[in-house]
Every structure is written in C-alpha cells, then in structure tokens.
C-alpha atoms as a PDB file:
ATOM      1  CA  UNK A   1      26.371 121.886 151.434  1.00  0.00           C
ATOM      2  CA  UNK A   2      27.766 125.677 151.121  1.00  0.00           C
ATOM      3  CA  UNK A   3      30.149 125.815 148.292  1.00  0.00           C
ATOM      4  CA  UNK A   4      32.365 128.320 150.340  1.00  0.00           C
ATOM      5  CA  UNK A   5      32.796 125.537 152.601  1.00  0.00           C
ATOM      6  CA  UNK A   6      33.579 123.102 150.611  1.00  0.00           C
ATOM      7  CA  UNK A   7      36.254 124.984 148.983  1.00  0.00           C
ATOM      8  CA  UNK A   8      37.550 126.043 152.444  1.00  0.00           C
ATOM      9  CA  UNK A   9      37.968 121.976 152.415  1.00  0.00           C
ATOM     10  CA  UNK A  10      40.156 121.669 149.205  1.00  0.00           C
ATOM     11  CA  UNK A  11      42.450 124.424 150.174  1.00  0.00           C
ATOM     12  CA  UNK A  12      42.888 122.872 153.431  1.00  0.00           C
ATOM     13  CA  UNK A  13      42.784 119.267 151.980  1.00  0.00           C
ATOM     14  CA  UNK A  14      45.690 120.154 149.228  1.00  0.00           C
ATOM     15  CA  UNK A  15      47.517 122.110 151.913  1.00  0.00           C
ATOM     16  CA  UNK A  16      48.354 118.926 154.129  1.00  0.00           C
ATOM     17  CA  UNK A  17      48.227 116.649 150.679  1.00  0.00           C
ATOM     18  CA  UNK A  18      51.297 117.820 149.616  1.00  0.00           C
ATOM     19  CA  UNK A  19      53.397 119.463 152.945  1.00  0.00           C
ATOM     20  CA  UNK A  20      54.649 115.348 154.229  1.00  0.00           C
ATOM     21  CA  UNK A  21      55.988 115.791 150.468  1.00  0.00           C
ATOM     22  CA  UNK A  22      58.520 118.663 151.278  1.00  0.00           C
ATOM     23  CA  UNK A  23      60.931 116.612 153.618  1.00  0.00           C
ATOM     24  CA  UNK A  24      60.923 113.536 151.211  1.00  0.00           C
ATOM     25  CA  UNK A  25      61.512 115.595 148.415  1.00  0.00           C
ATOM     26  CA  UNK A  26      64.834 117.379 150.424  1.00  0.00           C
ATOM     27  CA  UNK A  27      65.609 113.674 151.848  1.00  0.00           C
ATOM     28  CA  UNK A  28      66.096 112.440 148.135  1.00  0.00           C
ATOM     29  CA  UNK A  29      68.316 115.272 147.329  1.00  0.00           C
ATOM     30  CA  UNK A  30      69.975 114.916 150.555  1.00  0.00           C
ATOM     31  CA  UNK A  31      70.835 111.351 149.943  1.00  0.00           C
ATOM     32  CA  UNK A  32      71.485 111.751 146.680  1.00  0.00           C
ATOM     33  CA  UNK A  33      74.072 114.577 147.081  1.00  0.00           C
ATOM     34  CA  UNK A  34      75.952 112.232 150.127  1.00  0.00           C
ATOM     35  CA  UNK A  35      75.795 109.113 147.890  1.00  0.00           C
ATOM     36  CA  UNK A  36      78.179 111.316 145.308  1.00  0.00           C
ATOM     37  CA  UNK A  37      80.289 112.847 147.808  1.00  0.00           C
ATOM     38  CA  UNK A  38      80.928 109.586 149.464  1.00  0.00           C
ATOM     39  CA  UNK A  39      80.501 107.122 146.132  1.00  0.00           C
ATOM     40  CA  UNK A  40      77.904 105.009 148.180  1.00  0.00           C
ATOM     41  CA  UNK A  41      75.364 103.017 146.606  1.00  0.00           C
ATOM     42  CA  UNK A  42      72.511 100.655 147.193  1.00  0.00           C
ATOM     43  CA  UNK A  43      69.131 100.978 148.620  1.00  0.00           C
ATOM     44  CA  UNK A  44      71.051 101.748 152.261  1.00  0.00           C
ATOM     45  CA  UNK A  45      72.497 105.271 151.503  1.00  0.00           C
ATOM     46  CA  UNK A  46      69.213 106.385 150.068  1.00  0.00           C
ATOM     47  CA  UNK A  47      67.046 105.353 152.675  1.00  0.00           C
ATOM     48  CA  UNK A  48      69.353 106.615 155.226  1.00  0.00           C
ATOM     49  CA  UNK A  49      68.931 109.765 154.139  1.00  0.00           C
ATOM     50  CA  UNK A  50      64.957 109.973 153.958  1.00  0.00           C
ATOM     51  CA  UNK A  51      64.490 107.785 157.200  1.00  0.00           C
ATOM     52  CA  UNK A  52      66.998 110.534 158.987  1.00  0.00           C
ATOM     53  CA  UNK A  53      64.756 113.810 157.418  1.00  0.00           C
ATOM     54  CA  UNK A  54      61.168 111.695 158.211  1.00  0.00           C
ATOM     55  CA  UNK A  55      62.026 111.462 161.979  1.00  0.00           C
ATOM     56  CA  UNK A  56      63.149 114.997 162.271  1.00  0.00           C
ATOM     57  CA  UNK A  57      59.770 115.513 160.725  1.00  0.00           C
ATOM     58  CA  UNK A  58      57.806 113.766 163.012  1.00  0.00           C
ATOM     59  CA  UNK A  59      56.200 110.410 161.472  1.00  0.00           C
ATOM     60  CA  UNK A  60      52.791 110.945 164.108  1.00  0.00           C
ATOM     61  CA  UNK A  61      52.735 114.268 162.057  1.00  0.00           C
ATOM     62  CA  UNK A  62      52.665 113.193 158.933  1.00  0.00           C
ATOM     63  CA  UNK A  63      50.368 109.908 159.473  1.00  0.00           C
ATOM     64  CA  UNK A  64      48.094 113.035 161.043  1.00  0.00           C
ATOM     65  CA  UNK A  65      48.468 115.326 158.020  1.00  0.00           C
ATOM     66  CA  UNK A  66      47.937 112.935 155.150  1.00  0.00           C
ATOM     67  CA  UNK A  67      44.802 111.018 157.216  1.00  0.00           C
ATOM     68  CA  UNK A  68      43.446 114.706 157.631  1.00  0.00           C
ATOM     69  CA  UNK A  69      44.094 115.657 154.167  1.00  0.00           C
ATOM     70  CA  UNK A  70      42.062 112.700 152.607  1.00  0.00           C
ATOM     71  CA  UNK A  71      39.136 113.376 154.615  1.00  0.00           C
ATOM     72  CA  UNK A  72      38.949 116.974 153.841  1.00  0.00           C
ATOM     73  CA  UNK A  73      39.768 116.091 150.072  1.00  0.00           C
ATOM     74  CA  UNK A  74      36.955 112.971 149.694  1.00  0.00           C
ATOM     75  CA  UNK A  75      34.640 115.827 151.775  1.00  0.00           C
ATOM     76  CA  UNK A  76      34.714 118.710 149.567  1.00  0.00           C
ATOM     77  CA  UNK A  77      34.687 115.916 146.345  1.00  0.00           C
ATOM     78  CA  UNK A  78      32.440 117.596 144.100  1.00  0.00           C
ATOM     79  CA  UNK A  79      31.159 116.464 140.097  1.00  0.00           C
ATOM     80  CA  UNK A  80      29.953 120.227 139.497  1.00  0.00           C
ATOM     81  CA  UNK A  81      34.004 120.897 139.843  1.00  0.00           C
ATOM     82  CA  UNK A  82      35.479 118.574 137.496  1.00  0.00           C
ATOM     83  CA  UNK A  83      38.917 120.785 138.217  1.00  0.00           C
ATOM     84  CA  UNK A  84      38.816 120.160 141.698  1.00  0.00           C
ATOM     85  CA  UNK A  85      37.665 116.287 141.653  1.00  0.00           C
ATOM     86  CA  UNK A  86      40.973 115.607 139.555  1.00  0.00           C
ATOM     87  CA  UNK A  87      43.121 117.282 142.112  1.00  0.00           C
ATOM     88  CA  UNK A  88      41.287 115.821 144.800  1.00  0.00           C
ATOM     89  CA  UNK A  89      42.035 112.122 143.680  1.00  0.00           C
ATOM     90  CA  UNK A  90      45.396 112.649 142.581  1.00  0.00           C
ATOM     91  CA  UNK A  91      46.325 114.456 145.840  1.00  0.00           C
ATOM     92  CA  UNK A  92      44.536 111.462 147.546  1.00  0.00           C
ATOM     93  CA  UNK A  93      46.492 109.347 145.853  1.00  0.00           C
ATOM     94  CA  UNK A  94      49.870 110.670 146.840  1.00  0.00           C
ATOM     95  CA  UNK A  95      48.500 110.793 150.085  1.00  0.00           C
ATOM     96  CA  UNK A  96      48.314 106.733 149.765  1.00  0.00           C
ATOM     97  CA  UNK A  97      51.469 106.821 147.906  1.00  0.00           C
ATOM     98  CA  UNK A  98      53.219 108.515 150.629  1.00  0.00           C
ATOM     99  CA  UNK A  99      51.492 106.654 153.564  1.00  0.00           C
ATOM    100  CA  UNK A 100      53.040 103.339 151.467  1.00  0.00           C
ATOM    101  CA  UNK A 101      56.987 105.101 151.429  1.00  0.00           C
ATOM    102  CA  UNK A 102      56.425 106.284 155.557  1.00  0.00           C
ATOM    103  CA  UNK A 103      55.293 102.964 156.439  1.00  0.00           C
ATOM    104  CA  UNK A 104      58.327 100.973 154.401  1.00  0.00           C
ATOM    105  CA  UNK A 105      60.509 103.182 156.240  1.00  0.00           C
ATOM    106  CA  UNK A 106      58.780 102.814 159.708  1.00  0.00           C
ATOM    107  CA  UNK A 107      59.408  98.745 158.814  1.00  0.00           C
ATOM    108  CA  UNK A 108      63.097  98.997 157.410  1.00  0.00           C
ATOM    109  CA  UNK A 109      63.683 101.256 161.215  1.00  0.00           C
ATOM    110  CA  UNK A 110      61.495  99.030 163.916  1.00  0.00           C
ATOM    111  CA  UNK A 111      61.627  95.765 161.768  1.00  0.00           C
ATOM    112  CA  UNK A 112      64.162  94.629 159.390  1.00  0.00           C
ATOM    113  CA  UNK A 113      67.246  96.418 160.112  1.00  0.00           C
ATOM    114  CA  UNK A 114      67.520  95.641 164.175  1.00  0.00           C
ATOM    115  CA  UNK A 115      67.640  91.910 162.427  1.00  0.00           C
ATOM    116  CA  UNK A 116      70.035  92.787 159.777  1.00  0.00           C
ATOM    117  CA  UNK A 117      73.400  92.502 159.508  1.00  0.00           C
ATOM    118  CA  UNK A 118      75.462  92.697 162.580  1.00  0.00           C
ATOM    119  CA  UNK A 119      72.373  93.257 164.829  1.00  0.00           C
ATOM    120  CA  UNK A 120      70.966  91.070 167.815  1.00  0.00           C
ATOM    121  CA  UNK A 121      69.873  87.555 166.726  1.00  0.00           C
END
C-alpha cells in the first residue's frame, strides 16, 4: 500500500480519535465548576453536566467519528512506523474508552433514570 496513503489515514484516524474528546473534556469542567457554585455532589451533578454537553454534541456523531476513527487507525497500522503504531493503539483505545463513557450515559438517559427516583413505575 502507498505510504502517502496510509499516512493520509493516521492524520485522519487521530483527527476523529480525539475530537468526541473535546465536549467531555468541557462537560467535566462544566460540571465541575456548577458542583462548586452550587455545593452539589454525587455521581448526579457530574453526569448531568456531560450527558447535557454529549447531546448538544450529537451522540450519532460521535458513535460515527470514533467507529470511523478506528478503522482508519487499524488501516494505516504499520510495524515499519513504530511511532505511529503506538499512537494508533492508544488512540484506539480511547476510542473504546470513550465508546464505554457515551454508552453509560446513553443507559443512565434511556434506561435507569426514567426508573429512578420519582419517575413512572
């Protein structure tokens, strides 16, 4: 395969690796900076705060981003790049890592908190 290719991959692949990132990253702080302003705690506040900035986002965006990501990123794996094969599988594993947080949330919105607390029976 043409090398300028698969490097056209990586950039690509590390590109949509790491954007779903950006709105948990300003979730956390988000959450973090209400929790002290309103001296909340528990697991409620925080995920409150990411849930809220993940479906602004768009969750069928980011399932699309990561998925795309670790196909370019397993594509344009390469042993003559030892560089790039490290990035590749760490950024593939935040990918997974990610997918694991979005599809908690998805469960704590569609699942378990309609049945919580005050909800229908």
């Amino acid at each position: 395969m043409d090398n300028d290719a698969k490097t056209k991959r990586f950039f690509w692949g590390m590109v949509l690796a790491w954007i779903p990132s950006v709105p948990l990253i300003i979730g956390v702080f988000s959450s973090f900076r209400g929790i002290s302003g309103q001296k909340a705690t528990g697991l409620g506040a925080i995920a409150g705060g990411v849930s809220e900035v993940y479906l602004t986002f768009g969750v069928i965006l980011t399932f699309l981003l990561l998925g795309g990501s670790m196909v370019l990123l397993g594509r344009s794996f390469s042993s003559a790049h030892p560089v790039r094969a490290t990035l590749s599988v760490l950024s593939i594993g935040w990918s997974a890592v990610i997918f694991s947080i979005l599809g908690v949330l998805v469960w704590l919105l569609l699942v378990h908190l309609p049945h919580g607390v005050g909800g229908p029976q």
